[in-house]
PDB file of N, CA and C in Angstrom:
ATOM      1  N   UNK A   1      82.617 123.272  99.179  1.00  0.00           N
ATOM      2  CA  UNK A   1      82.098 123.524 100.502  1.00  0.00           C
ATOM      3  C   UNK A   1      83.178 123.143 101.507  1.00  0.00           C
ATOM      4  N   UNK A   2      83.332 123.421 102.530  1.00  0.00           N
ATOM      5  CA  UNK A   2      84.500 123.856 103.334  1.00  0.00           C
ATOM      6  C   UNK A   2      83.147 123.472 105.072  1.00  0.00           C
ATOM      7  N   UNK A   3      84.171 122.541 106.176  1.00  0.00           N
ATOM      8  CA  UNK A   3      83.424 122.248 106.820  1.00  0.00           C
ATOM      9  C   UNK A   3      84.894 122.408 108.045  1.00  0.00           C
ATOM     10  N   UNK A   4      84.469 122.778 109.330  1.00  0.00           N
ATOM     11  CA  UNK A   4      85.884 122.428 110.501  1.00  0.00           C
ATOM     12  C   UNK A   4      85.840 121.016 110.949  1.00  0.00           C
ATOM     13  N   UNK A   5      86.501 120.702 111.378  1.00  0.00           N
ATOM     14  CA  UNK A   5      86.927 119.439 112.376  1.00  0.00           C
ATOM     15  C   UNK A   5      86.701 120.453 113.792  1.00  0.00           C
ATOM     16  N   UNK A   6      86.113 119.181 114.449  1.00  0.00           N
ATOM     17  CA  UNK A   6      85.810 119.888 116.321  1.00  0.00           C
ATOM     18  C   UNK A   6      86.202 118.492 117.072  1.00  0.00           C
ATOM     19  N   UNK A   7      86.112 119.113 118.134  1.00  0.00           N
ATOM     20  CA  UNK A   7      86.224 118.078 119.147  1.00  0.00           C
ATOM     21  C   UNK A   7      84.918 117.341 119.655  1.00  0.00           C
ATOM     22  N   UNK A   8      84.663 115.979 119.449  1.00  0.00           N
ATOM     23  CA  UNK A   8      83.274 115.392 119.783  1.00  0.00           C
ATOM     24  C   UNK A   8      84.093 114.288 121.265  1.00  0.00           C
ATOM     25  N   UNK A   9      83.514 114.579 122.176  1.00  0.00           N
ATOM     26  CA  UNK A   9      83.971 114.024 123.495  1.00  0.00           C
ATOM     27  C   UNK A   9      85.436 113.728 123.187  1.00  0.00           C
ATOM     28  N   UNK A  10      85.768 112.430 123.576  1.00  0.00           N
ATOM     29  CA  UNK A  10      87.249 111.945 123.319  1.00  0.00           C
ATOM     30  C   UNK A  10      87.576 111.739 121.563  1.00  0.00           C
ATOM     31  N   UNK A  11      87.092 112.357 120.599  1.00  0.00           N
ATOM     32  CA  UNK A  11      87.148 112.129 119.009  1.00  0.00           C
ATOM     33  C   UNK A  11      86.863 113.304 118.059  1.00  0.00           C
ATOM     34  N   UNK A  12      87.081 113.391 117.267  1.00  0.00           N
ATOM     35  CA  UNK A  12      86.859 114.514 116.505  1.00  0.00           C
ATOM     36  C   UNK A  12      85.734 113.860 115.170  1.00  0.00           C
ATOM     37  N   UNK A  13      85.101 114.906 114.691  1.00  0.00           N
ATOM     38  CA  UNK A  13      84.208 115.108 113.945  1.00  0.00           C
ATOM     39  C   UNK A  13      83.928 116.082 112.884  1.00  0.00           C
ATOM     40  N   UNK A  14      83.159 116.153 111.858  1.00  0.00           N
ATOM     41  CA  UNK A  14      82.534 116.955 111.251  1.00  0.00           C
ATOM     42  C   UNK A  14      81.102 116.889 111.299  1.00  0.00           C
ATOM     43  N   UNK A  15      80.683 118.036 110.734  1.00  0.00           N
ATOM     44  CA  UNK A  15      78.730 118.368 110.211  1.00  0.00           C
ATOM     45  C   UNK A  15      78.731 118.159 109.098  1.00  0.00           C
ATOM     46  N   UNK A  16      78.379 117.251 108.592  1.00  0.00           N
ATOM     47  CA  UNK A  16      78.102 117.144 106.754  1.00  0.00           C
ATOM     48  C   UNK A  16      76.410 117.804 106.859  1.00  0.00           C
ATOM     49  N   UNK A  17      76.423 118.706 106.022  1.00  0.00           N
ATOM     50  CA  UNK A  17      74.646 119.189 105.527  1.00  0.00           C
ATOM     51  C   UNK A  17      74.257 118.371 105.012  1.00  0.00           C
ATOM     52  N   UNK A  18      72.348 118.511 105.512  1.00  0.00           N
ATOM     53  CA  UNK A  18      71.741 117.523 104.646  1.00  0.00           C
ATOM     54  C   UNK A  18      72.017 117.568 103.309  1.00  0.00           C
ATOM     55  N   UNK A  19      71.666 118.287 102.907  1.00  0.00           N
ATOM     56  CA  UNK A  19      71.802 118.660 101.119  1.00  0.00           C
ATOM     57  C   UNK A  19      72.617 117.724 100.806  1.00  0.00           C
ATOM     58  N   UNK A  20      73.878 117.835 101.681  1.00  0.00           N
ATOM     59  CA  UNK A  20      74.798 116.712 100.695  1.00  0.00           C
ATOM     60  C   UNK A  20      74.608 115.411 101.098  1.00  0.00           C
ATOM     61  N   UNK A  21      74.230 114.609 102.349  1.00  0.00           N
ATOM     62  CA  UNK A  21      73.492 113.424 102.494  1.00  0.00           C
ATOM     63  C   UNK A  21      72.632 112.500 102.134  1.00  0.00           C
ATOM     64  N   UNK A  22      71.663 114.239 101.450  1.00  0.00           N
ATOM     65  CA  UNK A  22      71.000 113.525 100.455  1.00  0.00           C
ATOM     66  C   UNK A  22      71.076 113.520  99.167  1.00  0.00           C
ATOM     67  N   UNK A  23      71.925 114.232  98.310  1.00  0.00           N
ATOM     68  CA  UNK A  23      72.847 114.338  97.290  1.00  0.00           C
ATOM     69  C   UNK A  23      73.375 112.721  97.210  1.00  0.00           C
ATOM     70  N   UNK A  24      73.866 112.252  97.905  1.00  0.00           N
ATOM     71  CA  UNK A  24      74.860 111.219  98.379  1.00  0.00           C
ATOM     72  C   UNK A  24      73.699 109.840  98.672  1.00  0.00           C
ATOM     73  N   UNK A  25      72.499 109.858  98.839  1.00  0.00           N
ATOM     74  CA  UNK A  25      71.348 108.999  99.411  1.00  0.00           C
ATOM     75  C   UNK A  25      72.230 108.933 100.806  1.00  0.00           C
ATOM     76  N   UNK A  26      72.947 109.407 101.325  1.00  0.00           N
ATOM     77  CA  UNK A  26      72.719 108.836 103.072  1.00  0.00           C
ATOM     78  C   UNK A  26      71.928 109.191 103.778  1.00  0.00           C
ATOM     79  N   UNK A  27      71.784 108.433 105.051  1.00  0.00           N
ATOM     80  CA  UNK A  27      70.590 108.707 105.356  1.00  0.00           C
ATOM     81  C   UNK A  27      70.777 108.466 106.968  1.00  0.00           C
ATOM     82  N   UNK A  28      70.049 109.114 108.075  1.00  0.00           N
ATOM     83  CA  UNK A  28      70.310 109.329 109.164  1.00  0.00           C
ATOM     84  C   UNK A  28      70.614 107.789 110.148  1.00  0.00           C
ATOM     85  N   UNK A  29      71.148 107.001 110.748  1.00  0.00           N
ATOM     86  CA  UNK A  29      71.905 106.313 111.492  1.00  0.00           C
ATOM     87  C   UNK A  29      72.276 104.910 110.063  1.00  0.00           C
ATOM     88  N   UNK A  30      72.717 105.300 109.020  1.00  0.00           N
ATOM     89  CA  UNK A  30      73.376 104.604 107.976  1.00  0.00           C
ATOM     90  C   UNK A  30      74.748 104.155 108.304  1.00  0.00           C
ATOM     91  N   UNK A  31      75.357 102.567 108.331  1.00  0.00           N
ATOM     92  CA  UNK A  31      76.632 102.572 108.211  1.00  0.00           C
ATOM     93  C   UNK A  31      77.167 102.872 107.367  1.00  0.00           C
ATOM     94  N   UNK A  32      78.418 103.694 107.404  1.00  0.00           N
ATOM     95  CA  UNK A  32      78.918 103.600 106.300  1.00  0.00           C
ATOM     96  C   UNK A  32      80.640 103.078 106.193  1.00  0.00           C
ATOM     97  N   UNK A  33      81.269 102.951 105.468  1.00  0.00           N
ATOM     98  CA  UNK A  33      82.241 102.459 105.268  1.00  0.00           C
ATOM     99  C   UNK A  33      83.423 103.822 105.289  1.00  0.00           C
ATOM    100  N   UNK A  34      84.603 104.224 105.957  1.00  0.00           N
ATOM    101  CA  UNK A  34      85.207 105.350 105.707  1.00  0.00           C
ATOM    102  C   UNK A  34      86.860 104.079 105.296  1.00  0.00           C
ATOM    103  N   UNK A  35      87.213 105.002 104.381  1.00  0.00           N
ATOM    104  CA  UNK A  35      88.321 104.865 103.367  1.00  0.00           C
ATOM    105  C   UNK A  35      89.599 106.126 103.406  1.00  0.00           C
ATOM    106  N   UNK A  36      90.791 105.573 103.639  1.00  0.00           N
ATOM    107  CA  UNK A  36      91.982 106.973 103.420  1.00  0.00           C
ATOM    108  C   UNK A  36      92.523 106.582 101.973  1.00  0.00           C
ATOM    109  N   UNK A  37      92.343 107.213 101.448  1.00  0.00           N
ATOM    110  CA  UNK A  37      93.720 107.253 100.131  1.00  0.00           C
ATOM    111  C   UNK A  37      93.611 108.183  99.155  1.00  0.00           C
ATOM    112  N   UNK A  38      95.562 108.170  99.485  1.00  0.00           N
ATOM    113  CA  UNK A  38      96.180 109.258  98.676  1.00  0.00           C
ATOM    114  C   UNK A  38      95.582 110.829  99.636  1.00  0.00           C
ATOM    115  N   UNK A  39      95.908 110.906 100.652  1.00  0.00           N
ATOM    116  CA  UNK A  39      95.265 112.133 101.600  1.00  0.00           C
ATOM    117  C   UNK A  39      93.985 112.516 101.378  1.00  0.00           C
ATOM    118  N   UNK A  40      93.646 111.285 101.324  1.00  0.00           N
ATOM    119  CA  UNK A  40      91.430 112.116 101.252  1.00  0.00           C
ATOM    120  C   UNK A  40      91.034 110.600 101.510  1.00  0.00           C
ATOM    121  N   UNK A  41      90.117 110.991 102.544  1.00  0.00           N
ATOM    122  CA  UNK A  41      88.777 110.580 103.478  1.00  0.00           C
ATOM    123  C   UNK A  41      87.454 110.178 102.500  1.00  0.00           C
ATOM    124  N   UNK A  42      87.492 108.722 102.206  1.00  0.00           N
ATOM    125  CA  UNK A  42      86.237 108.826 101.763  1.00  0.00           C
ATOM    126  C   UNK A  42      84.856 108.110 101.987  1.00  0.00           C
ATOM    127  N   UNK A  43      83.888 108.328 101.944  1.00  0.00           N
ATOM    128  CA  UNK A  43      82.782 108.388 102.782  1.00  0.00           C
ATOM    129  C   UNK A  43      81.950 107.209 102.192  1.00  0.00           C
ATOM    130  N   UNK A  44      81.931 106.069 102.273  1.00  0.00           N
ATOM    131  CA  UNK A  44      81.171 104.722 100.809  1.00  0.00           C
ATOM    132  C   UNK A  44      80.109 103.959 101.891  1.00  0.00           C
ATOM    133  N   UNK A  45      79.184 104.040 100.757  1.00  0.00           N
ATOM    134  CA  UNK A  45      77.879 102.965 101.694  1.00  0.00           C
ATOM    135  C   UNK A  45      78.575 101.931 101.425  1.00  0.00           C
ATOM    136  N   UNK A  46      78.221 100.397 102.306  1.00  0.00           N
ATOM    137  CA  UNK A  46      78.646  99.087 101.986  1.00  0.00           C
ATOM    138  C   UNK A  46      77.682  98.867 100.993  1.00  0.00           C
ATOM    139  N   UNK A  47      78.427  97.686 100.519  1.00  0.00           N
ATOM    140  CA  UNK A  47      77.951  96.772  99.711  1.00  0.00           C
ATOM    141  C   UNK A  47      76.796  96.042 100.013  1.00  0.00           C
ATOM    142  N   UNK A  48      75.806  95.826 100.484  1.00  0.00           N
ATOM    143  CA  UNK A  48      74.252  95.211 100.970  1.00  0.00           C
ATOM    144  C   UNK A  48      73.859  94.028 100.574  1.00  0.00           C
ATOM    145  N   UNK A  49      74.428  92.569 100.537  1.00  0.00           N
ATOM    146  CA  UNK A  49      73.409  91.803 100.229  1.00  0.00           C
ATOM    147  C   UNK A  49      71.868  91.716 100.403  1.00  0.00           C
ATOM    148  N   UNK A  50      71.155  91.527  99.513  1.00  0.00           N
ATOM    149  CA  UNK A  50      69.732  91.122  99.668  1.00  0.00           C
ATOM    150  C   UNK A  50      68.966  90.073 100.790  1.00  0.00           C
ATOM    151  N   UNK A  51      68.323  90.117 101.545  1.00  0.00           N
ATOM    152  CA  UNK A  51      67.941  88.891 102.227  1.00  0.00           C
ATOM    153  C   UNK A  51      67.230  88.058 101.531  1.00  0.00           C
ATOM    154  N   UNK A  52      67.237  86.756 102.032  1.00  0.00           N
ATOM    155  CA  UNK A  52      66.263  85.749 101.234  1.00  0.00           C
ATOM    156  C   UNK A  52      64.763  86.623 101.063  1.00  0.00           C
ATOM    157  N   UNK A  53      63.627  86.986 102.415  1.00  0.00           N
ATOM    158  CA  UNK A  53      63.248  87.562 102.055  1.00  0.00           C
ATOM    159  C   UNK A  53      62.959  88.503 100.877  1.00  0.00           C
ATOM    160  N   UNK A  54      64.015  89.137 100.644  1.00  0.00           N
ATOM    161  CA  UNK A  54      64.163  90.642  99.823  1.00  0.00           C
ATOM    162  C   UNK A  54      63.749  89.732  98.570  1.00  0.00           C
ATOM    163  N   UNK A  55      64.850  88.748  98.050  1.00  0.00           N
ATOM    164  CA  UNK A  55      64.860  88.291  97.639  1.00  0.00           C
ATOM    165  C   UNK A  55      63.479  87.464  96.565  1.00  0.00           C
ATOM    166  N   UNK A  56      63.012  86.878  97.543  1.00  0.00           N
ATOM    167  CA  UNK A  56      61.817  86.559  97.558  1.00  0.00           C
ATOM    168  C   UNK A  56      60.551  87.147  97.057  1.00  0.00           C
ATOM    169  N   UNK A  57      60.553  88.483  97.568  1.00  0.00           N
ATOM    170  CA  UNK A  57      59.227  89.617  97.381  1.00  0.00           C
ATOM    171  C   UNK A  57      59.749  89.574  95.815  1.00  0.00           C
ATOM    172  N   UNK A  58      60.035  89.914  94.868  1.00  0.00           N
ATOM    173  CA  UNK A  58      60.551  89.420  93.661  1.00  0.00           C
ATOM    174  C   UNK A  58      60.107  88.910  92.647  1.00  0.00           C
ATOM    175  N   UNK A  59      59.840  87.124  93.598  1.00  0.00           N
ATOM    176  CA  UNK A  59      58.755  86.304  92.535  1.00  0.00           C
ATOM    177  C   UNK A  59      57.775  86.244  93.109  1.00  0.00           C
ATOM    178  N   UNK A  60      57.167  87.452  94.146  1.00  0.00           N
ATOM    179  CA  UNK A  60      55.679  87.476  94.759  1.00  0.00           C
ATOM    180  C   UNK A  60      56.005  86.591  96.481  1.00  0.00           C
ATOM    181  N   UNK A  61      56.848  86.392  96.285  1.00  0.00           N
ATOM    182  CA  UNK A  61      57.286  86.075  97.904  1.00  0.00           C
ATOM    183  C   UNK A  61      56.842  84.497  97.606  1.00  0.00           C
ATOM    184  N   UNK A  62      57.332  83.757  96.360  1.00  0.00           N
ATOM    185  CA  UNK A  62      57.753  82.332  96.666  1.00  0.00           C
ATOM    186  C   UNK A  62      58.872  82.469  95.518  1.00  0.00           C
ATOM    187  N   UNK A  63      59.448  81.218  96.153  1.00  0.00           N
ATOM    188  CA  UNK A  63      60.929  80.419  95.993  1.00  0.00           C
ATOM    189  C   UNK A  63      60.330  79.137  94.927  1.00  0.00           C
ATOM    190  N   UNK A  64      60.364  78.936  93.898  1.00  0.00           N
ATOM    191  CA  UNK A  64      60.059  77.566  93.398  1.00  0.00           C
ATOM    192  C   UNK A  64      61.324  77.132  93.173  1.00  0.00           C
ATOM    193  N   UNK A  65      61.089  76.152  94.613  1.00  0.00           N
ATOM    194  CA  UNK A  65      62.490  75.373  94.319  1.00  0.00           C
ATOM    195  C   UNK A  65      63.053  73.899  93.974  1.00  0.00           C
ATOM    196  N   UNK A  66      61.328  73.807  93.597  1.00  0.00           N
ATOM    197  CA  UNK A  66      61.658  72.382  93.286  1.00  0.00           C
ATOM    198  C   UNK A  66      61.344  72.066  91.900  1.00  0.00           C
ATOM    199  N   UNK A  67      61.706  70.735  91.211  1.00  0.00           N
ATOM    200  CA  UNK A  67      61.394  70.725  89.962  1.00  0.00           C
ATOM    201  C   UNK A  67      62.797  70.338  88.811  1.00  0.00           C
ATOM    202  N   UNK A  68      62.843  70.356  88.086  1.00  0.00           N
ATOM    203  CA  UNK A  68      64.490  69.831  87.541  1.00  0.00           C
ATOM    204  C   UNK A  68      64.760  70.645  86.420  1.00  0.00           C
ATOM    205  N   UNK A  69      65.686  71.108  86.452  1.00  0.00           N
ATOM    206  CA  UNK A  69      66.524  72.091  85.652  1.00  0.00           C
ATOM    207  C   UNK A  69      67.250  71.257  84.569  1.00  0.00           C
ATOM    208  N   UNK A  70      67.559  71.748  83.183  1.00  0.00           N
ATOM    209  CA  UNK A  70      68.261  71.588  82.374  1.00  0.00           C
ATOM    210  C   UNK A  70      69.364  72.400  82.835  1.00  0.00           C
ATOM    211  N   UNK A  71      71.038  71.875  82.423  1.00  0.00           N
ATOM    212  CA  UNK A  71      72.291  72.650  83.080  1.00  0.00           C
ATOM    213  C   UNK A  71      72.976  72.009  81.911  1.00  0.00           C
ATOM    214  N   UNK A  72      72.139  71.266  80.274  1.00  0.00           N
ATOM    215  CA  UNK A  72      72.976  71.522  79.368  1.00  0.00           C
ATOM    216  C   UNK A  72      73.521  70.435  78.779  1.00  0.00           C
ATOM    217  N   UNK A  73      74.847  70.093  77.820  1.00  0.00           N
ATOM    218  CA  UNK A  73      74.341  68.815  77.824  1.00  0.00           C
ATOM    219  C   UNK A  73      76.321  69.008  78.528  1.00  0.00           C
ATOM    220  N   UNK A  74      76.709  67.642  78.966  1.00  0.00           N
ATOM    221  CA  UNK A  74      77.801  67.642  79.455  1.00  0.00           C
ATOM    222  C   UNK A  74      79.327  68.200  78.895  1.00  0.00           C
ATOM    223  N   UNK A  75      79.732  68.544  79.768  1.00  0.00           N
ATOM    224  CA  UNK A  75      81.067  68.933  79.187  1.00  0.00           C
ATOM    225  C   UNK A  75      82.282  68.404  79.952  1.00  0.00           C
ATOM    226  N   UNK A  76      83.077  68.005  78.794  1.00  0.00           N
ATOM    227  CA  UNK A  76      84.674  67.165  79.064  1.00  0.00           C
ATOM    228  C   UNK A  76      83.920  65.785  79.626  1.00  0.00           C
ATOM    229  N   UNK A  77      84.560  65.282  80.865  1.00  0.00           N
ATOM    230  CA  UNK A  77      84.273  64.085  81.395  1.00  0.00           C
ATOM    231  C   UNK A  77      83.007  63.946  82.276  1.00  0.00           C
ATOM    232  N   UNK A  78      82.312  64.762  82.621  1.00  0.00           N
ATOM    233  CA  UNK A  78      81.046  64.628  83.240  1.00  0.00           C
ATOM    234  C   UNK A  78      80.195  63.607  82.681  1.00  0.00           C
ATOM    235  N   UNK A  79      79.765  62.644  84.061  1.00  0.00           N
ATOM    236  CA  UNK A  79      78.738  61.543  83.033  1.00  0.00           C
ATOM    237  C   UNK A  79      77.479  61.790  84.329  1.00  0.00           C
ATOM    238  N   UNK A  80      76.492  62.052  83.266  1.00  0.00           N
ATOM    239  CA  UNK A  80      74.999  62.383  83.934  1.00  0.00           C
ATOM    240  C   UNK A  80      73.442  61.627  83.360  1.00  0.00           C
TER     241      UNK A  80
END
């Protein structure tokens, strides 16, 4: 597929079709990340950490954070 470059006020632009946006999951006011190399433009969602929230919904939207963990029995000079 074959698209022009135009003039958008003081910047230039393209029309990407939906089809390929959503081919691609992008999605209408998405950041995305633009990349040059080796003469090609490329178009990458970021990377997204999770929020605690997000996170959260998960184990039903609690955190059990208390309580004591086994981490094993020691190694080299660790005294516990």
């Amino acid at each position: 597929m074959q698209a022009q470059i135009k003039s958008w006020g003081n910047s230039q632009g393209i029309r990407i079709p939906k089809e390929i946006l959503q081919e691609a999951n992008f999605n209408i006011n998405d950041y995305i990340d633009v990349k040059v190399q080796n003469g090609m433009i490329m178009l990458c969602k970021p990377v997204r950490h999770k929020t605690l929230e997000e996170r959260a919904a998960k184990y039903g939207g609690k955190l059990e954070l208390s309580g004591e963990f086994d981490k094993g029995e020691p190694v080299g000079r660790e005294i516990w």
